[in-house]
N, C-alpha and C. Protein backbone atom coordinates (compact mmCIF):
# COMPACT_ATOMS: atom_id res chain seq x y z
N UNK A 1 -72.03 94.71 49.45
CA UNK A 1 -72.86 93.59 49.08
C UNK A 1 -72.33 92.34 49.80
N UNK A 2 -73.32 91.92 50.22
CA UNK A 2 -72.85 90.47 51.50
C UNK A 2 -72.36 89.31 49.85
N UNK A 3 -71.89 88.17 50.15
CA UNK A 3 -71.41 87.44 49.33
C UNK A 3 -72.86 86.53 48.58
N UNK A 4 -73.75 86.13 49.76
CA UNK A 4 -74.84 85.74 49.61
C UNK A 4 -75.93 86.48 48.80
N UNK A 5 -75.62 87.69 48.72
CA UNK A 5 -76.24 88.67 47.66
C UNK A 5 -75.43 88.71 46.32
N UNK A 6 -74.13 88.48 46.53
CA UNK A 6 -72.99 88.14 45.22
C UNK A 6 -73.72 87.02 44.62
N UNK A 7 -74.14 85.90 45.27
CA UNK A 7 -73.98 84.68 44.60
C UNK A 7 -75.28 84.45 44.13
N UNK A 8 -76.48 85.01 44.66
CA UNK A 8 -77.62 85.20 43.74
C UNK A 8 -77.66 85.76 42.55
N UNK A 9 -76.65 87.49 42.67
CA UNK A 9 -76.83 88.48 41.96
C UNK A 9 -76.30 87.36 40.21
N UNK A 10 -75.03 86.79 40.49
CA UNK A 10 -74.27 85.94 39.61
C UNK A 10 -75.32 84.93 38.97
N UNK A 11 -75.92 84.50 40.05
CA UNK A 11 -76.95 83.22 39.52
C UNK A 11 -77.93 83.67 38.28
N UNK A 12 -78.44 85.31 39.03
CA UNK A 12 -79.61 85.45 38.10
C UNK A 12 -79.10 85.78 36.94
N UNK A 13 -77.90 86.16 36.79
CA UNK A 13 -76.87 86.83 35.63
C UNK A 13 -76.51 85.89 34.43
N UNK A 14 -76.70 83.95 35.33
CA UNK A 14 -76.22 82.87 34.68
C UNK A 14 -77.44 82.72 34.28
N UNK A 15 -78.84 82.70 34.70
CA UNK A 15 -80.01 82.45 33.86
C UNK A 15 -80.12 83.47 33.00
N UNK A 16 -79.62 84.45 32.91
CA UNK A 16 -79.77 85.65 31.77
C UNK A 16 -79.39 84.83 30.15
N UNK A 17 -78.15 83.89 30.39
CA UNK A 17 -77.71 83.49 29.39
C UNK A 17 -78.22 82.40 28.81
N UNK A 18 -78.86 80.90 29.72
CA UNK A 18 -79.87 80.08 29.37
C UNK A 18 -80.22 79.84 30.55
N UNK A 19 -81.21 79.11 29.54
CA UNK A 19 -82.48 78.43 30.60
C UNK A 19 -81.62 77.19 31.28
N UNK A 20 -81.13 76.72 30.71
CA UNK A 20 -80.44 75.52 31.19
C UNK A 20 -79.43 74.91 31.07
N UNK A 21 -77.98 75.42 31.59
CA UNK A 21 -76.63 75.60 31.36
C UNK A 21 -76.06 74.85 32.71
N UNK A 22 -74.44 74.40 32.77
CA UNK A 22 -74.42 73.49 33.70
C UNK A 22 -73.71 74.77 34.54
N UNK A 23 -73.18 75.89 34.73
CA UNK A 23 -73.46 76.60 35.77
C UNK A 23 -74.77 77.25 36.07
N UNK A 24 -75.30 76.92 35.72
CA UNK A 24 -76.65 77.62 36.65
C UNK A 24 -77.29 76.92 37.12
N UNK A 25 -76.93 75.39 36.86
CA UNK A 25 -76.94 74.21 37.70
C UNK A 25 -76.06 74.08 39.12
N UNK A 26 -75.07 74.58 38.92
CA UNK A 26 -74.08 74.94 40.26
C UNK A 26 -74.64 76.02 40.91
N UNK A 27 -74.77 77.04 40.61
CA UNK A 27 -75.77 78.13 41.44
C UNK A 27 -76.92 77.74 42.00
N UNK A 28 -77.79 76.91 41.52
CA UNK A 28 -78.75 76.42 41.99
C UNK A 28 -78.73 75.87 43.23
N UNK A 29 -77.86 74.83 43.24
CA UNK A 29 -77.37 73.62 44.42
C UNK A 29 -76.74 74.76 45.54
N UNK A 30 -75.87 76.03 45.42
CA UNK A 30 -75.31 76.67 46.13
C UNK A 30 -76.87 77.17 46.94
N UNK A 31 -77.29 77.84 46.14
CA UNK A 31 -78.14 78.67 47.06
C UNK A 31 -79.34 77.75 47.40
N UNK A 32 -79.42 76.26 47.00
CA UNK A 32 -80.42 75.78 48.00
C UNK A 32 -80.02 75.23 49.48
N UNK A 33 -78.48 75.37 49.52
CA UNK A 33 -77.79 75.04 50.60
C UNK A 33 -77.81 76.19 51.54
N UNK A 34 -78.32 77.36 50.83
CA UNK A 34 -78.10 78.44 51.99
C UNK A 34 -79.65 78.82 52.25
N UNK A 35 -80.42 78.15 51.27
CA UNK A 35 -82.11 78.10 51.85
C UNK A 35 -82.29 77.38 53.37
N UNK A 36 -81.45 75.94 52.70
CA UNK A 36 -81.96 75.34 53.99
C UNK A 36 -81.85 75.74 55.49
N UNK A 37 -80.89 76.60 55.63
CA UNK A 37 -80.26 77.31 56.71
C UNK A 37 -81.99 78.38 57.30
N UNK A 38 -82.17 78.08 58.73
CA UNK A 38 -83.56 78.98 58.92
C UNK A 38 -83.57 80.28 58.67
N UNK A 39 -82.20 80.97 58.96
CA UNK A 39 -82.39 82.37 59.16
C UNK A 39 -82.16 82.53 57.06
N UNK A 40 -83.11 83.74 56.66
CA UNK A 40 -83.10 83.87 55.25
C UNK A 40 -81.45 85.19 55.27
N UNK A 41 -81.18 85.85 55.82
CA UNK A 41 -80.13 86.79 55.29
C UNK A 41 -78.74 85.88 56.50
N UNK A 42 -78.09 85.39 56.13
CA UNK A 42 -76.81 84.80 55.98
C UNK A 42 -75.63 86.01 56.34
N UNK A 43 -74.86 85.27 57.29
CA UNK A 43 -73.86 85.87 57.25
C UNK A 43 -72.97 85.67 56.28
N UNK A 44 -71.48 86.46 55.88
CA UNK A 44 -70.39 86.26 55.13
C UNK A 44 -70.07 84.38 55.77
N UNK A 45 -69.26 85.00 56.76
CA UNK A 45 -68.65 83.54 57.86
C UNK A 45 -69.69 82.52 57.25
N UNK A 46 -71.11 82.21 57.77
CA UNK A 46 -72.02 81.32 57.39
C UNK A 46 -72.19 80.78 55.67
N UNK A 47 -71.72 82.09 55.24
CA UNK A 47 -72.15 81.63 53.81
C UNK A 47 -70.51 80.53 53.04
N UNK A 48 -69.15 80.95 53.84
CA UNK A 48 -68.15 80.61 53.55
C UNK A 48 -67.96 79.08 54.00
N UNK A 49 -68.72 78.75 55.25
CA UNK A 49 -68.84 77.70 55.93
C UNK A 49 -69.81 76.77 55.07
N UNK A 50 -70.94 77.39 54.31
CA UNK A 50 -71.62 76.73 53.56
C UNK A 50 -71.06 75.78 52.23
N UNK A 51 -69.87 77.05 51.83
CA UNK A 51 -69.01 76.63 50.83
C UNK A 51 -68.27 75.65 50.89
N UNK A 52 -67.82 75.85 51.97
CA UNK A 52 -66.20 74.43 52.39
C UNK A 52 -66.50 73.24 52.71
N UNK A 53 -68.64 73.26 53.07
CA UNK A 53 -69.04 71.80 53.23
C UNK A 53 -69.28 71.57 52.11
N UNK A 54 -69.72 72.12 51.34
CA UNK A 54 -69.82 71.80 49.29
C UNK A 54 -68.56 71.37 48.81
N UNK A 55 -67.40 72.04 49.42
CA UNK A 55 -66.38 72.13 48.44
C UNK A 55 -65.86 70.62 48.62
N UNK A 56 -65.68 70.56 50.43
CA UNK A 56 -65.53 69.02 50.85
C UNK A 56 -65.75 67.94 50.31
N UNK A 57 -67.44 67.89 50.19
CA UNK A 57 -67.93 67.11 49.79
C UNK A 57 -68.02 66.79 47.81
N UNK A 58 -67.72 67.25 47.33
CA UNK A 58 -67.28 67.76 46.03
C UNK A 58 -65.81 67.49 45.71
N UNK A 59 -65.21 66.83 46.43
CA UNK A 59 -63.88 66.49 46.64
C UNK A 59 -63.93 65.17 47.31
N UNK A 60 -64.78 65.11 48.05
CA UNK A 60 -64.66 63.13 48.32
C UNK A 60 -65.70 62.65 47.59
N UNK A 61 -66.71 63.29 46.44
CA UNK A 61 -66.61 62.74 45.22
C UNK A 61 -66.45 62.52 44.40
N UNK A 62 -65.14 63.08 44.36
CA UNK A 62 -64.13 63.37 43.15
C UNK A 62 -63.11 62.24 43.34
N UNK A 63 -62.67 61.93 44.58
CA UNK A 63 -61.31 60.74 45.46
C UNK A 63 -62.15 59.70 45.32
N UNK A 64 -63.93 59.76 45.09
CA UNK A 64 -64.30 58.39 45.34
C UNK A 64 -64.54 57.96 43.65
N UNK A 65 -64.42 58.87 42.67
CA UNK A 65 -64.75 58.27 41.13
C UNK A 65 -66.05 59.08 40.75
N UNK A 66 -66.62 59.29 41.27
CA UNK A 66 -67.55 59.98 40.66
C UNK A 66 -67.74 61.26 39.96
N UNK A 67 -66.98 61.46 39.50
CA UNK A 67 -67.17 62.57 38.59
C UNK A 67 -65.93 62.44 37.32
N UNK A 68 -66.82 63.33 36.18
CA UNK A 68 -65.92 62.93 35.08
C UNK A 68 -66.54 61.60 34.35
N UNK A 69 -66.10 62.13 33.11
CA UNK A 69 -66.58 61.04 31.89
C UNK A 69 -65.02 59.73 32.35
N UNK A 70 -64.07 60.06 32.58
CA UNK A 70 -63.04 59.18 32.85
C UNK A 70 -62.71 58.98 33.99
N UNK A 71 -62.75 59.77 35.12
CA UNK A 71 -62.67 59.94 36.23
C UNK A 71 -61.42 60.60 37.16
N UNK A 72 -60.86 61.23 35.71
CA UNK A 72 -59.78 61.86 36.30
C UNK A 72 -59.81 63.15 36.60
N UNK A 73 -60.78 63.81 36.33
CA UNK A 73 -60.81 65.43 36.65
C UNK A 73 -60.48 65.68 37.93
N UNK A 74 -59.68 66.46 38.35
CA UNK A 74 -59.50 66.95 40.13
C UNK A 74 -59.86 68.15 40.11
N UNK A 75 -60.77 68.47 39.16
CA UNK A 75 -61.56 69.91 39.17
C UNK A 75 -62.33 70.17 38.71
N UNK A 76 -63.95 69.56 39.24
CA UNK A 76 -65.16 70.17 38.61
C UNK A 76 -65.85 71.16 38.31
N UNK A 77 -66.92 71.98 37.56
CA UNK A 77 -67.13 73.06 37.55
C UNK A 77 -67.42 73.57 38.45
N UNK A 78 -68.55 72.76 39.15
CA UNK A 78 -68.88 72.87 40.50
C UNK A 78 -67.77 73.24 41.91
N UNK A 79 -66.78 72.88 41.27
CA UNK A 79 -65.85 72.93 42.67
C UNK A 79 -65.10 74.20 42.19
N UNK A 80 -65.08 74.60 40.82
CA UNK A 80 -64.13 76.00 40.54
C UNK A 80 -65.14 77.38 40.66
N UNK A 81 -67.00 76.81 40.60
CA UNK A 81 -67.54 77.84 41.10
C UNK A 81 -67.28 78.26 42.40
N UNK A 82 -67.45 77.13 43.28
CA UNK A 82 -67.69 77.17 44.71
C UNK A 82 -66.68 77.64 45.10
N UNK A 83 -65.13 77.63 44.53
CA UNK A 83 -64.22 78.08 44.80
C UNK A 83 -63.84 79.19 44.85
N UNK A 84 -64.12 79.74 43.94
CA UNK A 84 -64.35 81.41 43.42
C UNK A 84 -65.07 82.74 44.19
N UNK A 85 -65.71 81.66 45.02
CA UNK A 85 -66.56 82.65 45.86
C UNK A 85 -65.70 82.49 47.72
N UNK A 86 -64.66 81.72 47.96
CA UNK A 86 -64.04 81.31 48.99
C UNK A 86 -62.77 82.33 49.02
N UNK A 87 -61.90 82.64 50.47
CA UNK A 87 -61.43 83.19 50.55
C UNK A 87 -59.99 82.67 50.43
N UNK A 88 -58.90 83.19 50.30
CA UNK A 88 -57.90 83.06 50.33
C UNK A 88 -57.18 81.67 51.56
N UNK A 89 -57.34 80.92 51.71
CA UNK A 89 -56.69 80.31 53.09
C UNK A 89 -55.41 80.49 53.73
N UNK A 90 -55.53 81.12 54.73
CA UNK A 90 -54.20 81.24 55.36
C UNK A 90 -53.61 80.38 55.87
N UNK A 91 -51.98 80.84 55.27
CA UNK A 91 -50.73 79.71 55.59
C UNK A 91 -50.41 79.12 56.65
N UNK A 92 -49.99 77.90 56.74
CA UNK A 92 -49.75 77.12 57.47
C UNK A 92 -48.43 77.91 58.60
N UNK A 93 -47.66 78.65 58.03
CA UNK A 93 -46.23 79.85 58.39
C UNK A 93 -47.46 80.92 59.18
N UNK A 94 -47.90 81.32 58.97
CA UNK A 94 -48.77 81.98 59.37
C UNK A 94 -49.42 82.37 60.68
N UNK A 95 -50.33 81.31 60.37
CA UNK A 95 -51.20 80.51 61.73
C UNK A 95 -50.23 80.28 62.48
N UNK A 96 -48.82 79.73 62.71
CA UNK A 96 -47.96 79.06 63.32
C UNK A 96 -47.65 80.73 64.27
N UNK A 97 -46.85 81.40 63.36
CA UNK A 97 -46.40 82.51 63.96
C UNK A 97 -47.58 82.99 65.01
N UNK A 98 -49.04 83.44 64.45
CA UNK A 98 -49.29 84.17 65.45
C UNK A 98 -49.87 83.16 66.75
N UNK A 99 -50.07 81.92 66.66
CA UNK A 99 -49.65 80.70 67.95
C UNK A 99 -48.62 81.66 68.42
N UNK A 100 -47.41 81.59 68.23
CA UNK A 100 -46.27 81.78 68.50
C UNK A 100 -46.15 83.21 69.50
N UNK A 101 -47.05 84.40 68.78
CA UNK A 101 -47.29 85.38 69.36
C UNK A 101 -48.19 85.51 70.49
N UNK A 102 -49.31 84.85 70.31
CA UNK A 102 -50.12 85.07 71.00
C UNK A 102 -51.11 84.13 71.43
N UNK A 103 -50.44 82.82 71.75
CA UNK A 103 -50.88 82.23 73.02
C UNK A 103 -50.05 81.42 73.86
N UNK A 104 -50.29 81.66 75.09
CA UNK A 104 -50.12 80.92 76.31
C UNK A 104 -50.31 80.26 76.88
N UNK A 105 -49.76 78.67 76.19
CA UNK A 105 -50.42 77.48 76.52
C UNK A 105 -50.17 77.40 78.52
N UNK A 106 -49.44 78.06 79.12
CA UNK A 106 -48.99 77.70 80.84
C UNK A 106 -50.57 78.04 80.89
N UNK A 107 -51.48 79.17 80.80
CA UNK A 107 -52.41 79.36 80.70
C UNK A 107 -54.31 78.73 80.28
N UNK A 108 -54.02 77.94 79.56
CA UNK A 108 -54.56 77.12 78.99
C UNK A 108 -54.87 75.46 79.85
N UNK A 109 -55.88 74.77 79.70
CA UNK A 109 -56.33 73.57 80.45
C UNK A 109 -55.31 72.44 79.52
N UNK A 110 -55.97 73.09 77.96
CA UNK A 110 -55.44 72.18 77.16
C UNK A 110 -55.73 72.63 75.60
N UNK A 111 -54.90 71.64 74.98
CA UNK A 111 -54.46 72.01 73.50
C UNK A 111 -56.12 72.69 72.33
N UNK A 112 -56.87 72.15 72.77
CA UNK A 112 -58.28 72.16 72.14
C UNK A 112 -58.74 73.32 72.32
N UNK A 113 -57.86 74.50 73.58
CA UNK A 113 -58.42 75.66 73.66
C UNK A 113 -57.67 76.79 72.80
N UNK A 114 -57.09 76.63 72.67
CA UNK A 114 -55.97 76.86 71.90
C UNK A 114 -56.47 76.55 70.35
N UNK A 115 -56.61 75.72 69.56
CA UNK A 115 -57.70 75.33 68.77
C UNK A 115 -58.52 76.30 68.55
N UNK A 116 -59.77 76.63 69.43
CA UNK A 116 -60.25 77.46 69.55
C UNK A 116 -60.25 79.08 69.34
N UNK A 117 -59.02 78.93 70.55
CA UNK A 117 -58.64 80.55 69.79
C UNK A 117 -58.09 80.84 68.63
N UNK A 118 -57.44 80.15 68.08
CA UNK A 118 -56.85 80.57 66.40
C UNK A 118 -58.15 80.63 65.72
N UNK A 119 -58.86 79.25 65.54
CA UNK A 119 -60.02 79.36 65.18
C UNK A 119 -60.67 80.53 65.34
N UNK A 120 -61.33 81.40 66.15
CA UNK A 120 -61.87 82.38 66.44
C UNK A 120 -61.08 83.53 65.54
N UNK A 121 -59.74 83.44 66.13
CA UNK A 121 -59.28 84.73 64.95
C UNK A 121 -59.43 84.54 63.90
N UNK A 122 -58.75 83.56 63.27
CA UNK A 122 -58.69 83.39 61.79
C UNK A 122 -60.15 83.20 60.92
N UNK A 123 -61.20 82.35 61.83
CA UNK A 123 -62.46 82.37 61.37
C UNK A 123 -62.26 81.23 59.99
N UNK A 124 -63.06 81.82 59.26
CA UNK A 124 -62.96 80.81 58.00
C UNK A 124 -62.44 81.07 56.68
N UNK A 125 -61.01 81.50 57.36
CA UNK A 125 -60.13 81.46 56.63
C UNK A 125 -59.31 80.15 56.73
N UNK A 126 -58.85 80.05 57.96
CA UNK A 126 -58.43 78.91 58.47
C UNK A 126 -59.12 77.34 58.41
N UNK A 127 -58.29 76.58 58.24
CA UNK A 127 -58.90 75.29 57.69
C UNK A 127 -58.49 74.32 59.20
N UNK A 128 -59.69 74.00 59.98
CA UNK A 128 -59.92 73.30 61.12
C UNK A 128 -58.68 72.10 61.66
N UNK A 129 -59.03 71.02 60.55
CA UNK A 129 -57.80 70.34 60.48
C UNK A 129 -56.06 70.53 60.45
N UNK A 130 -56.28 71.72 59.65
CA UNK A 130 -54.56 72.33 59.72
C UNK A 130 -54.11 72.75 60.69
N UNK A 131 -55.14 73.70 61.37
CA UNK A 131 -54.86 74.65 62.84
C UNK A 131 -54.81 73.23 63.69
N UNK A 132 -55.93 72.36 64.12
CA UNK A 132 -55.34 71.21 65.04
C UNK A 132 -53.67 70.66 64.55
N UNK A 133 -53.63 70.25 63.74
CA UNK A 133 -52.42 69.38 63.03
C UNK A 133 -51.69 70.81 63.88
N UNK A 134 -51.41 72.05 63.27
CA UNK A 134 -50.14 72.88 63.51
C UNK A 134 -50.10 73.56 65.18
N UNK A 135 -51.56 73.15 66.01
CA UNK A 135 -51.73 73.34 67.86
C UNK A 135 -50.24 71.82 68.13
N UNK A 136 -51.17 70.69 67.84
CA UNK A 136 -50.16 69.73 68.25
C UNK A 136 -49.18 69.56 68.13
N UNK A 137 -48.07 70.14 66.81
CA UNK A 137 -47.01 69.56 66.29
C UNK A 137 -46.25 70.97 67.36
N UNK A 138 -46.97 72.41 67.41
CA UNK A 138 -46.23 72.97 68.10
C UNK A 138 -46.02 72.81 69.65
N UNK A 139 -47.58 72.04 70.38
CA UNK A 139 -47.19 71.58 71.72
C UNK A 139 -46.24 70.43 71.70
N UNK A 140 -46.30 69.59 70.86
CA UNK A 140 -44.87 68.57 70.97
C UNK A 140 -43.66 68.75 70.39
N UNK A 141 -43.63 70.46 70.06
CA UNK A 141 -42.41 70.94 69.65
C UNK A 141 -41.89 71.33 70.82
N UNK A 142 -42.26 71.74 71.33
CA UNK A 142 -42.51 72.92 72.80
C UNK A 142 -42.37 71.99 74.32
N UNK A 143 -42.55 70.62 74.23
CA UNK A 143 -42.47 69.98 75.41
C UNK A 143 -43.71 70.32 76.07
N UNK A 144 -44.73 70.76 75.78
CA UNK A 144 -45.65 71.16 76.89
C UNK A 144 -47.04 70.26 77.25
């Protein structure tokens, strides 16, 4: 079962219980984010990518006050659904090592390709910003 078939199957499971509950309010918003997308059957990758712009954004309105009767929650329902359906993120130790293994910056134009290739392996597991942050800190570890 693709995840995108998970997260319907769950949705229709959350209207089983009411008509109008505040997760099935979060299911809702999920899968109109994967409507808007043209193609109707979704990849895994696509559907995970769908998540981490929800989750993002669900998090800089959480840093900006908006959410919460007080405004201190750092964990909405919305963000522990969306979460639930996301994969594990791989470590920062990790990502580093297989840099370490397997690439060849003498090879390379420049750092951004490199970028790229972790990216490509790791896919969306890997978090964009970290892999840049841990390309650079190892080319200016490295002298290169």
């Amino acid at each position: 079962m693709t995840l995108q078939e998970q997260i319907k199957k769950d949705m229709v499971a959350e209207y089983g219980k009411a008509k109008v509950n505040t997760m099935l309010t979060c299911y809702r918003v999920i899968v109109g984010e994967m409507q808007r997308e043209k193609k109707k059957e979704l990849s895994d990758d696509k559907v995970i990518s769908i998540l981490r712009k929800l989750e993002k954004s669900e998090i800089e309105l959480i840093e900006a006050g908006g959410c919460g009767e007080d405004n201190t929650d750092t964990e909405t329902l919305f963000l522990k659904v969306v979460r639930s359906y996301l994969p594990e993120p791989v470590s920062a130790e990790t990502i580093t090592k297989w840099i370490d293994d397997n690439v060849d910056f003498s090879k390379l134009k420049n750092e951004k390709q490199a970028i790229g290739m972790v990216m490509k392996h790791f896919g969306p597991t890997a978090d964009g910003s970290i892999v840049k942050q841990l390309v650079i800190e190892y080319v200016t570890r490295m002298d290169l």
